[in-house]
N, C-alpha and C. Protein backbone atom coordinates (compact mmCIF):
# COMPACT_ATOMS: atom_id res chain seq x y z
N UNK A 1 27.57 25.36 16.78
CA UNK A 1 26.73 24.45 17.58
C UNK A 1 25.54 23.96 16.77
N UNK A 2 25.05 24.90 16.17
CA UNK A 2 23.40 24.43 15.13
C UNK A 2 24.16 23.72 13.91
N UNK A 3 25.35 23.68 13.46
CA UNK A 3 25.79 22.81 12.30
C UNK A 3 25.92 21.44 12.82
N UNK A 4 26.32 21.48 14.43
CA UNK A 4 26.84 19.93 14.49
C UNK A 4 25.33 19.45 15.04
N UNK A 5 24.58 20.53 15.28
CA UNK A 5 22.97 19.56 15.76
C UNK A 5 22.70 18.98 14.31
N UNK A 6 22.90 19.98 13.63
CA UNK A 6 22.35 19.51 12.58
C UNK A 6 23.02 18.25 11.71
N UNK A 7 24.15 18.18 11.40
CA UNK A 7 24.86 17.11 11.20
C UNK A 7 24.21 16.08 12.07
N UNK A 8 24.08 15.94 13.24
CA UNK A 8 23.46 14.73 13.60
C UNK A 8 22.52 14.26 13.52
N UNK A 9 21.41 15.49 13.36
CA UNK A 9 19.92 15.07 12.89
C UNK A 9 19.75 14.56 11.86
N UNK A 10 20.48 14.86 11.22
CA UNK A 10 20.40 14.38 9.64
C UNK A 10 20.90 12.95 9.58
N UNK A 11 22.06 12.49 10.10
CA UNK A 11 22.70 11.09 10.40
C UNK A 11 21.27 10.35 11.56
N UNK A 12 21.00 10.90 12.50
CA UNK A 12 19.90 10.40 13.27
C UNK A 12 18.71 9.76 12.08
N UNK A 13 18.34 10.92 11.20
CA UNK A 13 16.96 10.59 10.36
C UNK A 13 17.37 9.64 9.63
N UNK A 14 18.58 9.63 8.80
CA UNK A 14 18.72 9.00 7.80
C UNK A 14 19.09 7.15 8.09
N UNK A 15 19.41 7.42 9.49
CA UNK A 15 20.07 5.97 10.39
C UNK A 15 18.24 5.25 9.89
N UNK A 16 17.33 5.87 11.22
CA UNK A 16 16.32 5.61 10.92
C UNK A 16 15.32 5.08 10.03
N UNK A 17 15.55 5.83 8.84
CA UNK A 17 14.83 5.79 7.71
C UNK A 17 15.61 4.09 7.24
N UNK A 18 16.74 4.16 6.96
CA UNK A 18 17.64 2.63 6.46
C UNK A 18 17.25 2.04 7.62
N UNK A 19 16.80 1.92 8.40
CA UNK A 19 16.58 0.96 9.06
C UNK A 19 15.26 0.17 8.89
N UNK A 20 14.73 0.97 8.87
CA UNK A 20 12.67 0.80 8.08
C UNK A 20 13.05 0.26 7.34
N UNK A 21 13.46 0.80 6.35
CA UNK A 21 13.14 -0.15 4.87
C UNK A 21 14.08 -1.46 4.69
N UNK A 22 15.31 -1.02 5.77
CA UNK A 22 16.20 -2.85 5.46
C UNK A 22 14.98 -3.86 6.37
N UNK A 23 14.65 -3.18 7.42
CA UNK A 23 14.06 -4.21 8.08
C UNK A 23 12.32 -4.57 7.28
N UNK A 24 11.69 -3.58 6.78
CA UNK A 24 10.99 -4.19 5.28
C UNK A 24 10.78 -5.11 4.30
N UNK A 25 12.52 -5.14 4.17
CA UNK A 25 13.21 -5.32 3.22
C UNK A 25 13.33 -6.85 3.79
N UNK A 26 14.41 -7.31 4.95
CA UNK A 26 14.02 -8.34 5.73
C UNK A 26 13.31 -9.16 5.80
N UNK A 27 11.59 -8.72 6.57
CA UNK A 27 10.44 -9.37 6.57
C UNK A 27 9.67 -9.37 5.78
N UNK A 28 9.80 -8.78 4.88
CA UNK A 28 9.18 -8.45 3.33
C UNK A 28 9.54 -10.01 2.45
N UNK A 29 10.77 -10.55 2.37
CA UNK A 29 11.48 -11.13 1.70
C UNK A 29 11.80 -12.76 2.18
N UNK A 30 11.07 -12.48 3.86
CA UNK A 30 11.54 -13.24 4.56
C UNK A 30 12.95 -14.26 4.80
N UNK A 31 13.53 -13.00 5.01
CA UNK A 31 15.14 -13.37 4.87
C UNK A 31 15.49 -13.45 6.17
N UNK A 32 16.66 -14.41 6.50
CA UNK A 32 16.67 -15.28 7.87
C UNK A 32 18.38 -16.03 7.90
N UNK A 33 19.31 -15.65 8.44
CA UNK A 33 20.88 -16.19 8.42
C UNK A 33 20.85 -16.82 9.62
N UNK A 34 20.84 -18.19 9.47
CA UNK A 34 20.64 -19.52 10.51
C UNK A 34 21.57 -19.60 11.39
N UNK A 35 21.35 -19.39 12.46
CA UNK A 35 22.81 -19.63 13.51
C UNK A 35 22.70 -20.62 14.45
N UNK A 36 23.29 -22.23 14.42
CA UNK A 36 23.65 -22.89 15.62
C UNK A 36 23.88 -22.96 16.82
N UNK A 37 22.89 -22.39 17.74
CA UNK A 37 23.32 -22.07 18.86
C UNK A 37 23.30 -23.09 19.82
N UNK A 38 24.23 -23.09 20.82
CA UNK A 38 24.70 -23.64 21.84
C UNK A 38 23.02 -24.21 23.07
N UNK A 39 22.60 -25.17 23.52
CA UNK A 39 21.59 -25.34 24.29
C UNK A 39 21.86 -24.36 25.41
N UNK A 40 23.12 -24.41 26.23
CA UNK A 40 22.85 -23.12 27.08
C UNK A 40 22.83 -21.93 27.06
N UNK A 41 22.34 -21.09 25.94
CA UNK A 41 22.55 -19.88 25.43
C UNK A 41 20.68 -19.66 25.64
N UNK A 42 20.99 -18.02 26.87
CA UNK A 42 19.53 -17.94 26.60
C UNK A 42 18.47 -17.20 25.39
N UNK A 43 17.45 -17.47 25.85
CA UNK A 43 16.48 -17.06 25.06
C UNK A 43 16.66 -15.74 24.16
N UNK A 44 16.73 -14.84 25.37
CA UNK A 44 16.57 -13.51 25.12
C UNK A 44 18.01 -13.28 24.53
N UNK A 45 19.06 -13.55 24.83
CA UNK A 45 19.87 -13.55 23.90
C UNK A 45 20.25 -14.23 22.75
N UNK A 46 19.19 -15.66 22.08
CA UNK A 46 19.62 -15.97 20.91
C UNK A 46 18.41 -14.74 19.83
N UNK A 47 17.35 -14.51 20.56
CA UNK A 47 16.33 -13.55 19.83
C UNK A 47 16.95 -12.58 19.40
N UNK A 48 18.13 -11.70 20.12
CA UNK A 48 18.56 -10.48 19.93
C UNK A 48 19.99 -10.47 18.97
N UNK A 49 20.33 -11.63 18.98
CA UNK A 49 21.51 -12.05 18.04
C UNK A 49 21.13 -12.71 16.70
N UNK A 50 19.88 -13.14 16.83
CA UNK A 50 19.46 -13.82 15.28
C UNK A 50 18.48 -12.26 14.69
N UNK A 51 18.20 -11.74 15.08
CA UNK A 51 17.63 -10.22 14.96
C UNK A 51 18.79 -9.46 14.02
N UNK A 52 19.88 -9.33 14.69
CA UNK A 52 20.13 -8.31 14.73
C UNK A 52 21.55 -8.95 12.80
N UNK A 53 21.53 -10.62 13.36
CA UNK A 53 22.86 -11.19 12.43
C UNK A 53 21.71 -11.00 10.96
N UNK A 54 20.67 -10.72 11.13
CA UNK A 54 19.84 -10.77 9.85
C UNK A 54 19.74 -9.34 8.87
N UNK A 55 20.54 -8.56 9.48
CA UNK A 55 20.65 -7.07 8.93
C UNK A 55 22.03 -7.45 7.88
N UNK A 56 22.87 -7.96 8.45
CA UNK A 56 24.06 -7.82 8.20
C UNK A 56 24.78 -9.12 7.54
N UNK A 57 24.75 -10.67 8.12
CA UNK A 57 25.37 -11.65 8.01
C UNK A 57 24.44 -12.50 6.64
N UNK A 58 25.57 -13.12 5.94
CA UNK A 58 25.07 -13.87 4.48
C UNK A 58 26.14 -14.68 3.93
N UNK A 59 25.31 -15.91 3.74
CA UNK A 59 26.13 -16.82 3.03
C UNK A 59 25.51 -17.32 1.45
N UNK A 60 26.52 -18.03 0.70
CA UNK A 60 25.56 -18.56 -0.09
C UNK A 60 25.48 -17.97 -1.43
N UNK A 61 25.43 -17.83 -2.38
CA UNK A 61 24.57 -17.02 -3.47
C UNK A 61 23.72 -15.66 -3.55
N UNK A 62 22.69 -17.06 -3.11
CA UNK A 62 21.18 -16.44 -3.15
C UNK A 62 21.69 -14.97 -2.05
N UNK A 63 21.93 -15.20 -0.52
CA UNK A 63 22.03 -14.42 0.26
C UNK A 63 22.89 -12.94 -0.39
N UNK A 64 24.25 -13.50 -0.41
CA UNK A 64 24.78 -12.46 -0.72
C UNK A 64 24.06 -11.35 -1.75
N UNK A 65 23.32 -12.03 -2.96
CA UNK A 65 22.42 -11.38 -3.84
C UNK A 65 21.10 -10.10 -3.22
N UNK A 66 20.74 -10.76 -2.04
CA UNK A 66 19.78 -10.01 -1.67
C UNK A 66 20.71 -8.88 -0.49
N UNK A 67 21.37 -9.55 0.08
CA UNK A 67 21.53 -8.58 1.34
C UNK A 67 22.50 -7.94 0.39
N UNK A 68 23.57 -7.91 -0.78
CA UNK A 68 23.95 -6.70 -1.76
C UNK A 68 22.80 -6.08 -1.94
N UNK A 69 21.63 -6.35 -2.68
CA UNK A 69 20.98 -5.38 -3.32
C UNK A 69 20.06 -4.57 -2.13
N UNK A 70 19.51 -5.25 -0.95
CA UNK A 70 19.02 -4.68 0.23
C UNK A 70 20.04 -2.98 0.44
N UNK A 71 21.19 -3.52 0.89
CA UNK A 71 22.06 -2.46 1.16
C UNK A 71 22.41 -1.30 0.58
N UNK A 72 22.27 -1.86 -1.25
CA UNK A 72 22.38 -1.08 -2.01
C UNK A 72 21.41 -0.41 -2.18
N UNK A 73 20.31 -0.57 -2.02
CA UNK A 73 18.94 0.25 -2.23
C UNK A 73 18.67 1.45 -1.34
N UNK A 74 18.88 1.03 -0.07
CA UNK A 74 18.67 1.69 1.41
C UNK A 74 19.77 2.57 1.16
N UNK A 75 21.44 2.55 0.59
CA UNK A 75 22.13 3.47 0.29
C UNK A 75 21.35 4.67 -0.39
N UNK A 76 20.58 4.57 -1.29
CA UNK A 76 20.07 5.76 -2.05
C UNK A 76 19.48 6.70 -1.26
N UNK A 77 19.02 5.95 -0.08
CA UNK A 77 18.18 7.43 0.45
C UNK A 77 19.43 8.46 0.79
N UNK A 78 20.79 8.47 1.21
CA UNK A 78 21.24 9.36 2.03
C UNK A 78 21.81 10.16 0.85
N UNK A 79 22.19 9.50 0.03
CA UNK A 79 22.62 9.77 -1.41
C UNK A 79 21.48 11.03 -2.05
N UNK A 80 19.78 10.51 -2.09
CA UNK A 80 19.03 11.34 -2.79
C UNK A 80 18.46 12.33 -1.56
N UNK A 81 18.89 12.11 -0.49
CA UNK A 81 18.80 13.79 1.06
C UNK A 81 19.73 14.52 0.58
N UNK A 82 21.04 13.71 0.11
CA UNK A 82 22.71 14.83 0.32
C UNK A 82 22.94 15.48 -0.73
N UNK A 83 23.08 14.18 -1.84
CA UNK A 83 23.96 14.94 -3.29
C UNK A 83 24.95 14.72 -2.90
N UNK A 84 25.96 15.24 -1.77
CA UNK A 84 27.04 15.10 -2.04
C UNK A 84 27.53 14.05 -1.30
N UNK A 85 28.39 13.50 -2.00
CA UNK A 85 28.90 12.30 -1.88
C UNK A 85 30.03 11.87 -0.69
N UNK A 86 30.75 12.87 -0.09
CA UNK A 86 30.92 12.17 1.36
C UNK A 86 29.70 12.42 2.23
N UNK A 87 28.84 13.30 2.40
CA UNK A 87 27.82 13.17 3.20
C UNK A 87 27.08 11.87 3.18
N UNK A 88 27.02 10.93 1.53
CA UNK A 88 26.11 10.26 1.32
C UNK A 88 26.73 8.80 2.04
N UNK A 89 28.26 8.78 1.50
CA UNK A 89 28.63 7.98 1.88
C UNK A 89 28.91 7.55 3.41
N UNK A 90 29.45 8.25 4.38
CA UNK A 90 29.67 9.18 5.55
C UNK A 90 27.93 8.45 6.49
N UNK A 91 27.06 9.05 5.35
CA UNK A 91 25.79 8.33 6.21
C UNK A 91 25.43 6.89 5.96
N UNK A 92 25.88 6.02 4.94
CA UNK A 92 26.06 4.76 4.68
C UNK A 92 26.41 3.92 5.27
N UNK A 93 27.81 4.85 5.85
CA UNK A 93 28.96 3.46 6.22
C UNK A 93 28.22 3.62 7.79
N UNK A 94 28.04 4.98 8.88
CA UNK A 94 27.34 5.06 10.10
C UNK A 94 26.12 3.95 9.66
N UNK A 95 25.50 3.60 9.32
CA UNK A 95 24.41 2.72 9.57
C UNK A 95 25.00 1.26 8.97
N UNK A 96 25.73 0.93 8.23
CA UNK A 96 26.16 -0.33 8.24
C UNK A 96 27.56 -0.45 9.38
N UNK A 97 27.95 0.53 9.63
CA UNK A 97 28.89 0.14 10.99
C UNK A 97 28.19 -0.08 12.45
N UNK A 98 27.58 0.87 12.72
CA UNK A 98 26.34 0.22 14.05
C UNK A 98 25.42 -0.68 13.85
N UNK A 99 25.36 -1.73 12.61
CA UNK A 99 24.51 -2.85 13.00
C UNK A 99 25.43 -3.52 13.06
N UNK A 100 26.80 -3.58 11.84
CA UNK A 100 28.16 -4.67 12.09
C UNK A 100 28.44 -4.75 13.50
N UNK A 101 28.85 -3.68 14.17
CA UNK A 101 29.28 -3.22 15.31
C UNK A 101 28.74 -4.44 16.49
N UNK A 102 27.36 -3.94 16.37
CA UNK A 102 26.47 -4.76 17.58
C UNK A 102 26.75 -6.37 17.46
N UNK A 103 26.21 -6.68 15.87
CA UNK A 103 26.09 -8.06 15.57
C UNK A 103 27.66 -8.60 16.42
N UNK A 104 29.11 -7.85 15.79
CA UNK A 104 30.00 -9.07 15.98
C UNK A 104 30.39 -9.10 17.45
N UNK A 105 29.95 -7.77 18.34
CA UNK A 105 29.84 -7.39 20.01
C UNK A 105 29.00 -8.39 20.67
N UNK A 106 28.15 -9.29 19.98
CA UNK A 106 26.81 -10.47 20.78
C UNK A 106 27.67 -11.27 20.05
N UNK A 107 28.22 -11.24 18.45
CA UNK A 107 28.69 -12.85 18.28
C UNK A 107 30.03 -13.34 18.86
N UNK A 108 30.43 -12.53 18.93
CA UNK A 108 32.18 -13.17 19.43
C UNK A 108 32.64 -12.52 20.88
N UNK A 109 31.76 -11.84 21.45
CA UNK A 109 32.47 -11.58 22.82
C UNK A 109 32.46 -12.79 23.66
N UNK A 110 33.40 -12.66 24.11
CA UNK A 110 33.89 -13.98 25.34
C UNK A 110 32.78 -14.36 26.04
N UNK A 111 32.45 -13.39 26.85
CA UNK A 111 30.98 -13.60 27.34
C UNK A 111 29.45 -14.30 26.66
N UNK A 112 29.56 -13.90 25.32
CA UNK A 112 28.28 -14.06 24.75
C UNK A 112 28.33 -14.80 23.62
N UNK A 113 29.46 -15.37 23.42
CA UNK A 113 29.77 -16.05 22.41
C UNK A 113 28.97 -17.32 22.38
N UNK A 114 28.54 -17.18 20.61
CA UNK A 114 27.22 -18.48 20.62
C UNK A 114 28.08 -20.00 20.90
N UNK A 115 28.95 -19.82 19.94
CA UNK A 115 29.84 -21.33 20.52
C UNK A 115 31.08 -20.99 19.41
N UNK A 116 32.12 -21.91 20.58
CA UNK A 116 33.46 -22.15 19.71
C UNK A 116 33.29 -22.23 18.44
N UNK A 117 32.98 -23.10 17.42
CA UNK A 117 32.88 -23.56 16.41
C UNK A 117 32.10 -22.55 15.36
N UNK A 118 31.37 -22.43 15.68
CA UNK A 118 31.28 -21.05 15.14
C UNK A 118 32.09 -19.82 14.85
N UNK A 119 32.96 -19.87 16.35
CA UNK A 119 33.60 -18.68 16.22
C UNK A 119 34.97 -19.24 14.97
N UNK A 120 35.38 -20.94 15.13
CA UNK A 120 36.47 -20.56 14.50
C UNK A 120 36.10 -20.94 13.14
N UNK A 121 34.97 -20.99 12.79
CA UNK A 121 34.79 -21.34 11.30
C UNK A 121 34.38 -20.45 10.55
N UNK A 122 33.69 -19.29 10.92
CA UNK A 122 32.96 -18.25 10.00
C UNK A 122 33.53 -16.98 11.08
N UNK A 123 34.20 -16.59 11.30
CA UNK A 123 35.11 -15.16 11.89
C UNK A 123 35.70 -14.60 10.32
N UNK A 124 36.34 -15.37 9.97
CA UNK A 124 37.20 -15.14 8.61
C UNK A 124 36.32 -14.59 7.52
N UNK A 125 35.15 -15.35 6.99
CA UNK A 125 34.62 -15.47 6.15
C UNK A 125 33.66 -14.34 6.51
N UNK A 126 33.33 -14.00 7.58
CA UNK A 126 32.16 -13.12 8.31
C UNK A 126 32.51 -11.77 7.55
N UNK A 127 33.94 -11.53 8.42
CA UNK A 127 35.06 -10.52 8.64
C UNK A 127 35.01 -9.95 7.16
N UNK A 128 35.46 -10.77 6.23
CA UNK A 128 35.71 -10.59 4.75
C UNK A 128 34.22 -10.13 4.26
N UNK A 129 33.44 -10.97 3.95
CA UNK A 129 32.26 -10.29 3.63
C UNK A 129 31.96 -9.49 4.63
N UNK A 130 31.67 -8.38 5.28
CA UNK A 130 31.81 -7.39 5.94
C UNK A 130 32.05 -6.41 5.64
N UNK A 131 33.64 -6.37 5.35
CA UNK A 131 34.72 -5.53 4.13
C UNK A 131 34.32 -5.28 3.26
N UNK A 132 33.79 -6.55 2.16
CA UNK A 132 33.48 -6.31 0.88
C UNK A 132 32.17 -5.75 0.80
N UNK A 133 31.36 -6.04 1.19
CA UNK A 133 29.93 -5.24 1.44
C UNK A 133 30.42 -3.60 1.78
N UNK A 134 30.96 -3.31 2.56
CA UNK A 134 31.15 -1.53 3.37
C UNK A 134 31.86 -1.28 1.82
N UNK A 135 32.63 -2.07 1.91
CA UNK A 135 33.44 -0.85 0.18
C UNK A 135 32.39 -1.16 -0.60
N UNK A 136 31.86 -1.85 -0.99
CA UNK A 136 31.11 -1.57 -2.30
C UNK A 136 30.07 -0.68 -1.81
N UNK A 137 29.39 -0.61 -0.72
CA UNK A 137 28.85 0.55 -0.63
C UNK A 137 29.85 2.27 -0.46
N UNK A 138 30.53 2.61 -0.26
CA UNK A 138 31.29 3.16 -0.32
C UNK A 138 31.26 3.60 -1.61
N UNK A 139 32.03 2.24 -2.76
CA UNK A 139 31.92 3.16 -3.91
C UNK A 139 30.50 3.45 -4.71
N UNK A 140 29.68 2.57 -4.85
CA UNK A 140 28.48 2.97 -5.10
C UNK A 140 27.89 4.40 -4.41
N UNK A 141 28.03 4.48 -3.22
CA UNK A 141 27.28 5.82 -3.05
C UNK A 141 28.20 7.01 -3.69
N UNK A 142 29.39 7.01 -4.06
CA UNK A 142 30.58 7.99 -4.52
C UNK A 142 30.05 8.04 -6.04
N UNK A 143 29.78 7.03 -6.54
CA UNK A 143 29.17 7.33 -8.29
C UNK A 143 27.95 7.58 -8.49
N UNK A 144 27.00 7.11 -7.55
CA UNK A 144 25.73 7.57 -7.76
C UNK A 144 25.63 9.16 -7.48
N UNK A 145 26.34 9.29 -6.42
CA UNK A 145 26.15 11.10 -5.94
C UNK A 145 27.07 11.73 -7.25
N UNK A 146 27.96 11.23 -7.19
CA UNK A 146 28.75 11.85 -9.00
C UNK A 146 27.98 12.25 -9.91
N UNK A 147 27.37 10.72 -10.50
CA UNK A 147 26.57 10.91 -12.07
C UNK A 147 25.05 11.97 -11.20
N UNK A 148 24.58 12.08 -10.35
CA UNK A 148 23.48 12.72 -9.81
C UNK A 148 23.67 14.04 -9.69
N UNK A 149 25.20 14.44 -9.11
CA UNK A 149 25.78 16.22 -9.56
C UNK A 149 25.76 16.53 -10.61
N UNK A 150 25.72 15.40 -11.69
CA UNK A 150 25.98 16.02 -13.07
C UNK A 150 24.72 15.67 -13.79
N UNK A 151 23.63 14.84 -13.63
CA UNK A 151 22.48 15.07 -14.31
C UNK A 151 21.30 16.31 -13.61
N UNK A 152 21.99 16.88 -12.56
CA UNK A 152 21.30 17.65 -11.86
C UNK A 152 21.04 19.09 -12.65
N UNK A 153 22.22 19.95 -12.59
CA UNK A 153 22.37 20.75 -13.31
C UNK A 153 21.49 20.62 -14.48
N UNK A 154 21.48 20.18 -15.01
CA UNK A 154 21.07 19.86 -16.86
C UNK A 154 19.38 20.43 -16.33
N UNK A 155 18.69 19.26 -15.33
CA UNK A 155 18.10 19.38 -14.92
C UNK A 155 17.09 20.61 -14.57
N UNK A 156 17.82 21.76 -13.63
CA UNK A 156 18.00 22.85 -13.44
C UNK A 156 17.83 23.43 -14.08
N UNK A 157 18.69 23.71 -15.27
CA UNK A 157 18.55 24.09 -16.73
C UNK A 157 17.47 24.32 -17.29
N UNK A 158 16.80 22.90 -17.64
CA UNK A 158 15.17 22.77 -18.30
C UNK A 158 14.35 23.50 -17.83
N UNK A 159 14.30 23.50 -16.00
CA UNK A 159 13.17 24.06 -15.06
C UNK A 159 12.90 25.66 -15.46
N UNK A 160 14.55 25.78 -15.52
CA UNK A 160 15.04 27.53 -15.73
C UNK A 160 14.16 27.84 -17.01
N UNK A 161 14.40 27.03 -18.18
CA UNK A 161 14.02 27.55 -19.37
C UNK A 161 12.03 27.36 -19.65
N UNK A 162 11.49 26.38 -19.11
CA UNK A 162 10.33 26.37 -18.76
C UNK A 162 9.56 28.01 -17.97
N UNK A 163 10.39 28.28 -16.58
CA UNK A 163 10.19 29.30 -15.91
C UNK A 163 10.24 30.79 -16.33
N UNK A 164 11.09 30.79 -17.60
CA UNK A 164 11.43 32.16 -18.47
C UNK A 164 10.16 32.01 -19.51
N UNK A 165 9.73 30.68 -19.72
CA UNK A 165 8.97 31.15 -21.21
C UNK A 165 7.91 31.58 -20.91
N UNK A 166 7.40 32.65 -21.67
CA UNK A 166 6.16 33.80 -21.31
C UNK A 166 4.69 32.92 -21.29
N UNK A 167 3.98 33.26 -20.08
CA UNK A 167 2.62 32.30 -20.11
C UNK A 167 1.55 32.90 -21.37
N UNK A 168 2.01 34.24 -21.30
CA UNK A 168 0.83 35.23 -22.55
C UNK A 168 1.85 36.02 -23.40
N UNK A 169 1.35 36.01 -24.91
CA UNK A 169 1.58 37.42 -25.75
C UNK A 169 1.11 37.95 -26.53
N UNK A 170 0.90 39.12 -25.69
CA UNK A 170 0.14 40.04 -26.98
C UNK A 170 0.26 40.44 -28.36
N UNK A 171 -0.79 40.01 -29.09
CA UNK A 171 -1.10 39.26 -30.52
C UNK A 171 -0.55 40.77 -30.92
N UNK A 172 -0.98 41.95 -30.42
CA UNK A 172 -0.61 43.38 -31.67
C UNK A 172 0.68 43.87 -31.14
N UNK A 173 1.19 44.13 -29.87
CA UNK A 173 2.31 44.90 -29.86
C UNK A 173 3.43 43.63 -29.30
N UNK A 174 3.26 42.44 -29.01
CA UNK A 174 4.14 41.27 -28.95
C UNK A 174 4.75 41.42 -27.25
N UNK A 175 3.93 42.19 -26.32
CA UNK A 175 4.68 42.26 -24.79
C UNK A 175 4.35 40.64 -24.38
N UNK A 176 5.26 40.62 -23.59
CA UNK A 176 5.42 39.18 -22.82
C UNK A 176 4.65 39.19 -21.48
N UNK A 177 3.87 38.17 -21.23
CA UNK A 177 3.43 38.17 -19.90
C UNK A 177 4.22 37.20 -18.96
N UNK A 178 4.17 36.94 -17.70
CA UNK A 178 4.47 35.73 -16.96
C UNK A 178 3.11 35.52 -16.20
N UNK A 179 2.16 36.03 -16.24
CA UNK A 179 0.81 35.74 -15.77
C UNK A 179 -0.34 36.48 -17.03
N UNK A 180 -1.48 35.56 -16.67
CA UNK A 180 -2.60 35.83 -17.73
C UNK A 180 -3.77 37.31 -17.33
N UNK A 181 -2.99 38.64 -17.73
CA UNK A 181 -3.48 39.45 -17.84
C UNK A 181 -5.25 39.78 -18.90
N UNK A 182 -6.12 41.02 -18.81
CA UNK A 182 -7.04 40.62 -19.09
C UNK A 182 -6.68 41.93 -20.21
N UNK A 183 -6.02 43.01 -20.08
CA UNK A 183 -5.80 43.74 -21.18
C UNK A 183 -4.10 43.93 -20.50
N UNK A 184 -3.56 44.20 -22.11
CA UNK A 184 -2.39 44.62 -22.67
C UNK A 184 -1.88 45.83 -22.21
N UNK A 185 -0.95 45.99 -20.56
CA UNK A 185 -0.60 47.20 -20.02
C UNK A 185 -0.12 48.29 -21.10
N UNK A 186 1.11 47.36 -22.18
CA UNK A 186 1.64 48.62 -23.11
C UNK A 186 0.58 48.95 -24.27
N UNK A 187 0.08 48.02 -24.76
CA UNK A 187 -1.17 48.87 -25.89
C UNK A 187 -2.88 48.68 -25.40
N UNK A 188 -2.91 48.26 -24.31
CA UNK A 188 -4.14 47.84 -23.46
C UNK A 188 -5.12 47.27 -24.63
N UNK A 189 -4.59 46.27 -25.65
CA UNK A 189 -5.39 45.50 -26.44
C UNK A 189 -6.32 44.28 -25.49
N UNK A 190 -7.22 44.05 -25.33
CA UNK A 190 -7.89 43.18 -25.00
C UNK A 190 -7.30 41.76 -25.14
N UNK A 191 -7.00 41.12 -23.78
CA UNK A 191 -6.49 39.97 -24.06
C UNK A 191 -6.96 38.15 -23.85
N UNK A 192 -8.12 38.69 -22.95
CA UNK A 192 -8.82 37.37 -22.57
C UNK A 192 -10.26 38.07 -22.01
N UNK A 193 -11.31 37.82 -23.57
CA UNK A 193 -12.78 37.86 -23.79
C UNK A 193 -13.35 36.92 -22.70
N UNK A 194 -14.73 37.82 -21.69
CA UNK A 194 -15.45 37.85 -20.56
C UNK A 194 -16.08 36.24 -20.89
N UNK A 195 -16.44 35.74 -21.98
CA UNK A 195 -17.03 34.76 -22.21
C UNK A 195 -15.84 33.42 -21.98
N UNK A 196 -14.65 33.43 -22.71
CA UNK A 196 -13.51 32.72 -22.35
C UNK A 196 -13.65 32.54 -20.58
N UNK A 197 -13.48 33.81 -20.17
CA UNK A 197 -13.51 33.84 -18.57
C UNK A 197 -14.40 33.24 -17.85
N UNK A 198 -15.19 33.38 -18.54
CA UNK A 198 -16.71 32.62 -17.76
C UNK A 198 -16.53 31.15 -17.71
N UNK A 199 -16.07 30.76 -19.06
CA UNK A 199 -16.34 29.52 -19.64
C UNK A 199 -15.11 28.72 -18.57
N UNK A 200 -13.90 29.56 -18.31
CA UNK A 200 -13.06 29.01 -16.90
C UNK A 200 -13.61 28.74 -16.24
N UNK A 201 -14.77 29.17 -15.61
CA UNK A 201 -15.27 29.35 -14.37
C UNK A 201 -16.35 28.41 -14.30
């Protein structure tokens, strides 16, 4: 029971967190995917559909350029929480599937559909970029968590060998300290003069 709370808290935080920074990222950049809407389409629903098509929907160059690298960026956080790489990915695709999700649930339901023409001209093209966006995140978060298991270790390594090397040693019988003693337990040689000490202080 505490693994699957926890599994979700973690998908909960991490939803969260990508959401801040795409939407940052968004109004930061002032990035904006134009949609034609119909005169009888209300208010409150073109606000919540041009909202929400701005996470996700891109045409163009320029667009595709930013909302790739947006996506790709916001991937790193679940990537640098997890390490491991279905977790990372796993939390990727959950936050680009519940904004896809919503967006194409307001754009193409029968009910809420902005207009015909829309629907039959960019469904295809939507659909496809969609796809291609989720896999490339997909594999990007699978190589970043890869090459990150393996510069980790190494990593580890250094900390380890830093953490072993002795902070003090005594100049006559050569004992090792890991803290700065004031005399030498095995030959109790004097090791740090009252004036030194002071001069710390």
């Amino acid at each position: 029971m505490m693994k699957v709370r926890c599994f979700f808290e973690q998908r909960i935080v991490s939803f969260i967190l990508q959401f801040i920074l795409l939407t940052l990222l968004i109004y930061g950049f002032n990035y904006s995917y134009q949609i034609d809407f119909d005169a009888d389409v209300e208010r409150e629903q073109i606000v919540i559909i041009q909202f929400l098509a701005n996470y996700v929907l891109f045409r163009g160059v320029d667009d595709t350029i930013f909302m790739y690298s947006a996506w790709l960026l916001i991937s790193f956080l679940p990537i640098l929480i997890n390490i491991d790489c279905k977790k990372a990915y796993s939390a990727n695709l959950l936050t680009y599937f519940v904004l896809n999700f919503f967006v194409y649930v307001f754009l193409f339901s029968k009910d809420m559909r902005v207009t015909d023409d829309f629907f039959t001209l960019n469904f295809i093209t939507l659909i496809w970029n969609t796809i291609l966006l989720g896999f490339t995140i997909i594999i990007f978060s699978i190589l970043v968590s890869f090459l990150l298991k393996k510069i980790k270790p190494a990593q580890f390594q250094q900390i380890d060998v830093l953490d072993n090397k002795p902070l003090m040693i005594c100049p006559k019988c050569g004992t090792e300290f890991q803290s700065i003693p004031m005399f030498c337990y095995n030959c109790n040689t004097k090791l740090i003069n009252e004036e030194d000490d002071n001069s710390e202080v």
